[in-house]
PDB file of N, CA and C in Angstrom:
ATOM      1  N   UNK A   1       0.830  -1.182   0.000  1.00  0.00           N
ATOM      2  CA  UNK A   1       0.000   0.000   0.000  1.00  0.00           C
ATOM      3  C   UNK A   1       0.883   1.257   0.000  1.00  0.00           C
ATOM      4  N   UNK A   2       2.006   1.566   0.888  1.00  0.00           N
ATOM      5  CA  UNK A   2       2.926   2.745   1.016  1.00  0.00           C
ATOM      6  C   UNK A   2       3.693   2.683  -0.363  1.00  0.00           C
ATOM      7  N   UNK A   3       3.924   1.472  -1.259  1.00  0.00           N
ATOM      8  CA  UNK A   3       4.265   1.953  -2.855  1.00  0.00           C
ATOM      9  C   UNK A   3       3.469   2.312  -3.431  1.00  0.00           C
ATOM     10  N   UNK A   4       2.494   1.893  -3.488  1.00  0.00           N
ATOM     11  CA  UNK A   4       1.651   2.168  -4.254  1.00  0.00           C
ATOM     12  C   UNK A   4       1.035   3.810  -3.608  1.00  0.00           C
ATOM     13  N   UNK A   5       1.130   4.340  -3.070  1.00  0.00           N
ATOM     14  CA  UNK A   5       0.736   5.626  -2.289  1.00  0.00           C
ATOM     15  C   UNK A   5      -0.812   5.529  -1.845  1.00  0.00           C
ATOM     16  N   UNK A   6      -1.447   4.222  -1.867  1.00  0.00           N
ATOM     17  CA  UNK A   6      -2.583   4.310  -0.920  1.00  0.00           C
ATOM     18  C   UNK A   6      -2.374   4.076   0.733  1.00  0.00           C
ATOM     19  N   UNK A   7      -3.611   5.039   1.272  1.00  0.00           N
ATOM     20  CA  UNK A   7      -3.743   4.725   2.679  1.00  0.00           C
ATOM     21  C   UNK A   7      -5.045   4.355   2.545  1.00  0.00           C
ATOM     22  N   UNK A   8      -6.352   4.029   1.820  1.00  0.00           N
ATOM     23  CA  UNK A   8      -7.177   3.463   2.561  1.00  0.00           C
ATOM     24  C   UNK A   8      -7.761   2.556   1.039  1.00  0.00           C
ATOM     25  N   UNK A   9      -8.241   1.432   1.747  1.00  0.00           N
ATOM     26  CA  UNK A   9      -8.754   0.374   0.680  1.00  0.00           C
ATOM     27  C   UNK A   9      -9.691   0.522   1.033  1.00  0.00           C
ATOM     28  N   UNK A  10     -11.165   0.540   0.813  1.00  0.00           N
ATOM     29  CA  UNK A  10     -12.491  -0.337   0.641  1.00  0.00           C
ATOM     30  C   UNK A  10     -12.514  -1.331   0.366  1.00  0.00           C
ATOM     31  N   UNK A  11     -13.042  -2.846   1.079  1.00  0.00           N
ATOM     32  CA  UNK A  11     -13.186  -3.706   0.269  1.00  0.00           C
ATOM     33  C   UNK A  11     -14.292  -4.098   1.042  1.00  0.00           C
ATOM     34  N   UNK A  12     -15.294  -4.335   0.524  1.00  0.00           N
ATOM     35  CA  UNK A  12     -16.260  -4.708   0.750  1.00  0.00           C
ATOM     36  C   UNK A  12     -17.600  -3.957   1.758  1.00  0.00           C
ATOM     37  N   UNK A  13     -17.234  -5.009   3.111  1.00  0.00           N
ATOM     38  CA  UNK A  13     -17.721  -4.282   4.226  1.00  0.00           C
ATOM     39  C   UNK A  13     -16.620  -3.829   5.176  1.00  0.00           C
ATOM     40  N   UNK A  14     -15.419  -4.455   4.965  1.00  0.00           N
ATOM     41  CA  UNK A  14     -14.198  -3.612   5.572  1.00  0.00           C
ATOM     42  C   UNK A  14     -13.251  -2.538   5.043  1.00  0.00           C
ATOM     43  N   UNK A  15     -12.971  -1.773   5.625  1.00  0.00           N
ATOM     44  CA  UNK A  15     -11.715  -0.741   5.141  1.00  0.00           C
ATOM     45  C   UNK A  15      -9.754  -1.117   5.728  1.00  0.00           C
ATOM     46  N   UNK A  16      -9.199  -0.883   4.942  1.00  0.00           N
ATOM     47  CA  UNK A  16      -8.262  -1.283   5.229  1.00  0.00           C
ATOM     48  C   UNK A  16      -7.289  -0.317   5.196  1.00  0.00           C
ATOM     49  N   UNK A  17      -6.811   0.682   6.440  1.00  0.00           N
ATOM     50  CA  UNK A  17      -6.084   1.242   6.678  1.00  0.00           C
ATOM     51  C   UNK A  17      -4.757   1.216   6.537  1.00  0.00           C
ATOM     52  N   UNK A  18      -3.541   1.977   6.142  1.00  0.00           N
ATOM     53  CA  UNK A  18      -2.506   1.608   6.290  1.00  0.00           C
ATOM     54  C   UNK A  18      -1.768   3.198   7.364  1.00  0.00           C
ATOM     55  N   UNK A  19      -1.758   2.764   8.764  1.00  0.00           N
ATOM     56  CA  UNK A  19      -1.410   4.372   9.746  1.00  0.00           C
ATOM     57  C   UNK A  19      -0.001   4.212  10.495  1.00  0.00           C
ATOM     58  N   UNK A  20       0.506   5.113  11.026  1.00  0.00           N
ATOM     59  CA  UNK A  20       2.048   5.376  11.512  1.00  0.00           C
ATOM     60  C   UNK A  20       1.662   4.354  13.130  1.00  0.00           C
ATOM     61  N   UNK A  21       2.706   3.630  13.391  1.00  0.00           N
ATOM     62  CA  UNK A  21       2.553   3.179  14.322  1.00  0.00           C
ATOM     63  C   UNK A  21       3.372   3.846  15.762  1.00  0.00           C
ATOM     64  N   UNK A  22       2.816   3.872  16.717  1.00  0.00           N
ATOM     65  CA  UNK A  22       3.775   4.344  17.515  1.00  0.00           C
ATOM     66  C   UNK A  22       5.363   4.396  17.845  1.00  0.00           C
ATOM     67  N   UNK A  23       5.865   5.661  18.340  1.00  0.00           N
ATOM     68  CA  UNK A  23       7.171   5.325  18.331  1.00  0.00           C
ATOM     69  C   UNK A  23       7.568   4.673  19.572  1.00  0.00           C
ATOM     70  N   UNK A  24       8.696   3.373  18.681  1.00  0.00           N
ATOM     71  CA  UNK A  24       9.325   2.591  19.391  1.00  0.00           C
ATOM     72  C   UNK A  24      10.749   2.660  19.374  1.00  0.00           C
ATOM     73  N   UNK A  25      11.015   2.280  20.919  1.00  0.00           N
ATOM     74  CA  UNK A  25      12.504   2.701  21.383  1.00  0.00           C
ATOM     75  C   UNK A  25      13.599   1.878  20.926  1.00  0.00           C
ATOM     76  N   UNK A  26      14.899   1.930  20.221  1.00  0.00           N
ATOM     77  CA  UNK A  26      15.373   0.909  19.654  1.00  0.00           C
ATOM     78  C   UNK A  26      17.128   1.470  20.440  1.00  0.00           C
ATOM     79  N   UNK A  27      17.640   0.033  20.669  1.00  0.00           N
ATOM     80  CA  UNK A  27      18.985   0.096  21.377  1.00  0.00           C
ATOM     81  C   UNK A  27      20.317  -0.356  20.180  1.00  0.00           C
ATOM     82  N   UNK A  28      21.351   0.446  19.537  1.00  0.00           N
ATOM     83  CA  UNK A  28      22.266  -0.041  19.319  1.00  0.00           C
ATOM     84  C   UNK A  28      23.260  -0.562  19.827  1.00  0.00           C
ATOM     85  N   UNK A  29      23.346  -0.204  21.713  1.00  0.00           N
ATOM     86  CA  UNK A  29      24.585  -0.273  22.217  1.00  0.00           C
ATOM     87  C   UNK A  29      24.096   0.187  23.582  1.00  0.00           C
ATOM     88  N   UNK A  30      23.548  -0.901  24.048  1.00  0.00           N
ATOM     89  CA  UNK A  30      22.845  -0.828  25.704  1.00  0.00           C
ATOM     90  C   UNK A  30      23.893  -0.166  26.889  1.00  0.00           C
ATOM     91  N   UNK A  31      24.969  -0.927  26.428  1.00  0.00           N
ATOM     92  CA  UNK A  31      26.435  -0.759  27.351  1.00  0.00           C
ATOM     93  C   UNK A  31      27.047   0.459  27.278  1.00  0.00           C
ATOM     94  N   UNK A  32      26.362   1.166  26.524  1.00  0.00           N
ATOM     95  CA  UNK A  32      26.907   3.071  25.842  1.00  0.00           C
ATOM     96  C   UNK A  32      25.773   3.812  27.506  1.00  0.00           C
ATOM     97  N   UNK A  33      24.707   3.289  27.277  1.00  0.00           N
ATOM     98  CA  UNK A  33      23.579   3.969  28.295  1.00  0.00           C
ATOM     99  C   UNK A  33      24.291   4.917  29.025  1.00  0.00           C
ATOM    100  N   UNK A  34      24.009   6.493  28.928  1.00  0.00           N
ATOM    101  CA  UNK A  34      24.569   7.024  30.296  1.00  0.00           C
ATOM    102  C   UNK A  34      23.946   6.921  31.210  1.00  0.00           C
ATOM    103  N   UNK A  35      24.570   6.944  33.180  1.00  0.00           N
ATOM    104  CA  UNK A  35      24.393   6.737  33.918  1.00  0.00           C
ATOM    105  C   UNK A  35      22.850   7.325  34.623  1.00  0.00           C
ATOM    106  N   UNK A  36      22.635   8.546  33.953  1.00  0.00           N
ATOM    107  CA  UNK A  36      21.366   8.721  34.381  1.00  0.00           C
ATOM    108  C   UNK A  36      19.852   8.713  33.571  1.00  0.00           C
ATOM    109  N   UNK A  37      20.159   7.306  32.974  1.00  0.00           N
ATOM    110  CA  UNK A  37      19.352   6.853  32.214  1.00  0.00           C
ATOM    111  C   UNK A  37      19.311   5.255  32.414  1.00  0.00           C
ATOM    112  N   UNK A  38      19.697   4.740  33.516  1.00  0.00           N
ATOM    113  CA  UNK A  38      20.067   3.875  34.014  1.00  0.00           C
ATOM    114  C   UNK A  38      18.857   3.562  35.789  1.00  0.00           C
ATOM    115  N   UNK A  39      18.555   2.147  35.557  1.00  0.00           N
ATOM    116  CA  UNK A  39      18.071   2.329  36.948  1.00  0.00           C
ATOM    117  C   UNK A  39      18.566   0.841  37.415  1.00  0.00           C
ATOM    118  N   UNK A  40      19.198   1.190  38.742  1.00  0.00           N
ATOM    119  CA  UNK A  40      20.184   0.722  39.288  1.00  0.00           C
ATOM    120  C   UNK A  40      19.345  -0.500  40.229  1.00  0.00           C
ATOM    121  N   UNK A  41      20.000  -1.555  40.089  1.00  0.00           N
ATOM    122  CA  UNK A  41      19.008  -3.081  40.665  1.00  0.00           C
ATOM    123  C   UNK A  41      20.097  -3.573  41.318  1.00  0.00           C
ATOM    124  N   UNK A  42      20.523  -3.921  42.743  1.00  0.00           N
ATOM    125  CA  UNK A  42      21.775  -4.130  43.080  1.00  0.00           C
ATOM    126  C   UNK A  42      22.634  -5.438  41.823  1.00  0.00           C
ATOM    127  N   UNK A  43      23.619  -5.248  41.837  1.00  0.00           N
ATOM    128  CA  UNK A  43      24.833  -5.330  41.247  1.00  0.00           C
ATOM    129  C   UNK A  43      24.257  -5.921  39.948  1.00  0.00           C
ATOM    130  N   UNK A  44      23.158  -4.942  39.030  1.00  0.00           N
ATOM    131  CA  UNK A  44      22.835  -4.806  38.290  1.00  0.00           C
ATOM    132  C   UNK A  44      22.423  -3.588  37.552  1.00  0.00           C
ATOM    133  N   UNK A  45      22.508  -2.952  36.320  1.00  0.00           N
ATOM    134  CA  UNK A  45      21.920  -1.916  35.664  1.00  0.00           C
ATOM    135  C   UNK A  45      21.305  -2.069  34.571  1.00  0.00           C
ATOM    136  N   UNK A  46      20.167  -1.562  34.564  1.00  0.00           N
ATOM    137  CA  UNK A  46      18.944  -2.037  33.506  1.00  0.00           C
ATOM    138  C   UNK A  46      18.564  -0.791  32.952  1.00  0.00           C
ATOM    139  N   UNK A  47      18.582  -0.357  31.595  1.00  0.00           N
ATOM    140  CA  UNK A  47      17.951   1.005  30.928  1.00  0.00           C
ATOM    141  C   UNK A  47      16.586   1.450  31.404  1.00  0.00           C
ATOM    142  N   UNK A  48      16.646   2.609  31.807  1.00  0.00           N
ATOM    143  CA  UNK A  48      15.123   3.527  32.273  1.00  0.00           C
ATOM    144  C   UNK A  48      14.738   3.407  31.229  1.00  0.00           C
ATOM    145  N   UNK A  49      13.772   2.797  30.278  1.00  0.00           N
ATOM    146  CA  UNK A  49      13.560   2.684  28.709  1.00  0.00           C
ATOM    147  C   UNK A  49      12.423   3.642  28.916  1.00  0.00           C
ATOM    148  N   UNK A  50      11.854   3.801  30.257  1.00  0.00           N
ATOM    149  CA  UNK A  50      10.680   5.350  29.768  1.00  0.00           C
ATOM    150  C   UNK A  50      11.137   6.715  29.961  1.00  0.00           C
ATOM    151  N   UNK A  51      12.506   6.515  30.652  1.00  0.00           N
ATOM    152  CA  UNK A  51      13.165   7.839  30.727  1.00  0.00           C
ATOM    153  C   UNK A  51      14.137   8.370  29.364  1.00  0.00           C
ATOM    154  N   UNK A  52      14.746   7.064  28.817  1.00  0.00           N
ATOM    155  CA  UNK A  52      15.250   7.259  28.003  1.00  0.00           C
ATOM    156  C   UNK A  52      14.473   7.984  26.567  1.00  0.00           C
ATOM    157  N   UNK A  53      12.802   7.052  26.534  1.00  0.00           N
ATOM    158  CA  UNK A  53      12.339   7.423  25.538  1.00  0.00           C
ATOM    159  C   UNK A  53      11.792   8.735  25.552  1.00  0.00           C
ATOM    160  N   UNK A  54      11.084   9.096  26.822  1.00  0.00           N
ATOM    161  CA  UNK A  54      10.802  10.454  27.060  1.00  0.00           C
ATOM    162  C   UNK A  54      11.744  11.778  26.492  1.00  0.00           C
ATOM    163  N   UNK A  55      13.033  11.367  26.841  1.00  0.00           N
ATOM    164  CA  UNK A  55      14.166  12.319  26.700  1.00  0.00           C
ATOM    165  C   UNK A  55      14.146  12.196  24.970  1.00  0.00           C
ATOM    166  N   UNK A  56      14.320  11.478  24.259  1.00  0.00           N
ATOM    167  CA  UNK A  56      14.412  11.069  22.821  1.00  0.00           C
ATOM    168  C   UNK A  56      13.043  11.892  22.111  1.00  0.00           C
ATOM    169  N   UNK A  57      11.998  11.530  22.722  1.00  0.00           N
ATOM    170  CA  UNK A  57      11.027  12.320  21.928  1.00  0.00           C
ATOM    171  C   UNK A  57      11.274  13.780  22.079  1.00  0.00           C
ATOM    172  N   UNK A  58      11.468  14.555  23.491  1.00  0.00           N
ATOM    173  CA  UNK A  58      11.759  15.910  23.559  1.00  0.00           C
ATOM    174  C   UNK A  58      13.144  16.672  22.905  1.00  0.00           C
ATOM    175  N   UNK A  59      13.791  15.571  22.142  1.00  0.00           N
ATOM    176  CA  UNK A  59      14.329  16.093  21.394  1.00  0.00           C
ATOM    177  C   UNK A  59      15.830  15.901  21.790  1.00  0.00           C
ATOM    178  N   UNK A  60      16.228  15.362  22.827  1.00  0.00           N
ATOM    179  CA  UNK A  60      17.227  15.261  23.546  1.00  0.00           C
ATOM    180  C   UNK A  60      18.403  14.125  22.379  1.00  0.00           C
ATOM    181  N   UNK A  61      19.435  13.587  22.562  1.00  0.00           N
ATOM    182  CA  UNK A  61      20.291  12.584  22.441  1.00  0.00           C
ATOM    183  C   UNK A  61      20.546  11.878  23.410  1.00  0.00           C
ATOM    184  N   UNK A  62      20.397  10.082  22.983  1.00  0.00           N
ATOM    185  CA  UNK A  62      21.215   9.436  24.540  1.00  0.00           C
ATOM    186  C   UNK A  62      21.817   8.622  23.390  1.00  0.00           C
ATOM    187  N   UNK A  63      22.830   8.355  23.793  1.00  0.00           N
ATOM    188  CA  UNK A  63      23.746   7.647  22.946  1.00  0.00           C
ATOM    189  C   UNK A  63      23.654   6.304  23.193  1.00  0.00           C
ATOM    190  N   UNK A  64      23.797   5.390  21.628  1.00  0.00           N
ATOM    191  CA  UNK A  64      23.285   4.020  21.428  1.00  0.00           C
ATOM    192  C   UNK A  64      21.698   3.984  21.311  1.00  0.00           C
ATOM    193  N   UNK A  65      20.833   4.882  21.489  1.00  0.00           N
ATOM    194  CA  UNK A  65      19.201   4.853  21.621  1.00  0.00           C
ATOM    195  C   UNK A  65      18.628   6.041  20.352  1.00  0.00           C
ATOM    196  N   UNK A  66      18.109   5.339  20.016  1.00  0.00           N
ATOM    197  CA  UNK A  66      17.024   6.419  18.719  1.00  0.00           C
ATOM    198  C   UNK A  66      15.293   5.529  18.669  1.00  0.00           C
ATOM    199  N   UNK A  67      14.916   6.417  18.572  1.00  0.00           N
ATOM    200  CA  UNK A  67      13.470   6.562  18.148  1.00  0.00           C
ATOM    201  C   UNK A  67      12.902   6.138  16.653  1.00  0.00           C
ATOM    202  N   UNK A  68      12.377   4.867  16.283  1.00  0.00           N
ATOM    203  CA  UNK A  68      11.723   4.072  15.539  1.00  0.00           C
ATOM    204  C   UNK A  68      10.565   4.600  15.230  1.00  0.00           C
ATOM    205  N   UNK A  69       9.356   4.860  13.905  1.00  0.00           N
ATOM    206  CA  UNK A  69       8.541   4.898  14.016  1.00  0.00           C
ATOM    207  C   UNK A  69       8.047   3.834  12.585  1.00  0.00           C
ATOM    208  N   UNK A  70       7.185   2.799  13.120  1.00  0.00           N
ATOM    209  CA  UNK A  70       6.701   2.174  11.673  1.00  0.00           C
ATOM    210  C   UNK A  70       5.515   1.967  10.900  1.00  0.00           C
ATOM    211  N   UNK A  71       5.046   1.146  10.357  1.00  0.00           N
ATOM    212  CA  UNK A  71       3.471   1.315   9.743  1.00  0.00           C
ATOM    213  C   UNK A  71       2.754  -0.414  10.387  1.00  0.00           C
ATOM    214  N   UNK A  72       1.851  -0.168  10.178  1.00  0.00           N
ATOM    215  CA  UNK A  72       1.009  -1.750  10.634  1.00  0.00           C
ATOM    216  C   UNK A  72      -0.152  -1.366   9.773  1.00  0.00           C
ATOM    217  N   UNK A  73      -0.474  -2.281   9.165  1.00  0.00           N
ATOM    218  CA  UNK A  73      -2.313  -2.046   8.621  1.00  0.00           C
ATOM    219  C   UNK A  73      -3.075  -2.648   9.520  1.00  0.00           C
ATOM    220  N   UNK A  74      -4.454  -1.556   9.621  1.00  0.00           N
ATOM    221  CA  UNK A  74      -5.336  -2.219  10.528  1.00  0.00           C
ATOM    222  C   UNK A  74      -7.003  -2.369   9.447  1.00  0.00           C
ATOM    223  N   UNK A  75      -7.496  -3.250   9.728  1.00  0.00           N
ATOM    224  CA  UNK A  75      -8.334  -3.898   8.992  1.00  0.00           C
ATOM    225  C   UNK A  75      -9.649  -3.578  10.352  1.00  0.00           C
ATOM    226  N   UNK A  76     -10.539  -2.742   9.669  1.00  0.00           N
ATOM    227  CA  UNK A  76     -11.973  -2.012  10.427  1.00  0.00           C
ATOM    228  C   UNK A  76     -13.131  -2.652   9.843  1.00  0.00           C
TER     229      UNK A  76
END
C-alpha cells in the first residue's frame, strides 16, 4: 500500500487502513547507556527505557538509543 501511495482500501464491508505506528525505542549499544538513564538493581543496571524514551522524543540525544517509528495495517 505505502508503494503504491494508498492509505485506505475499501473492500467490501471492511476498510483497510494503512497508519504510523507508535514510536518505538530501539537500542544499538545498551552498554553506551549514560548513567542517568540507568536504573540501578543491586549489582545490576537495567535502561530507564521510559526515561530514556521520554528524553528522545523531547528532542534530547542518549547515545546508542534512537526513536523508531513504523506502519502496521489495521483492517476495520
Amino acid at each position: 500500500m505505502e508503494h503504491l501511495q494508498i492509505g485506505t482500501l475499501n473492500a467490501g464491508t471492511f476498510k483497510i487502513v494503512l497508519q504510523d505506528s507508535p514510536p518505538s525505542l530501539k537500542c544499538d549499544d545498551e552498554k553506551g547507556t549514560p548513567n542517568e538513564y540507568l536504573d540501578i538493581i543491586p549489582e545490576q543496571y537495567t535502561p530507564a527505557k521510559d526515561r530514556i524514551k521520554a528524553a528522545l522524543l523531547a528532542g534530547n540525544t542518549v547515545e546508542g538509543w534512537r526513536i523508531e517509528r513504523g506502519k502496521h495495517i489495521r483492517i476495520r
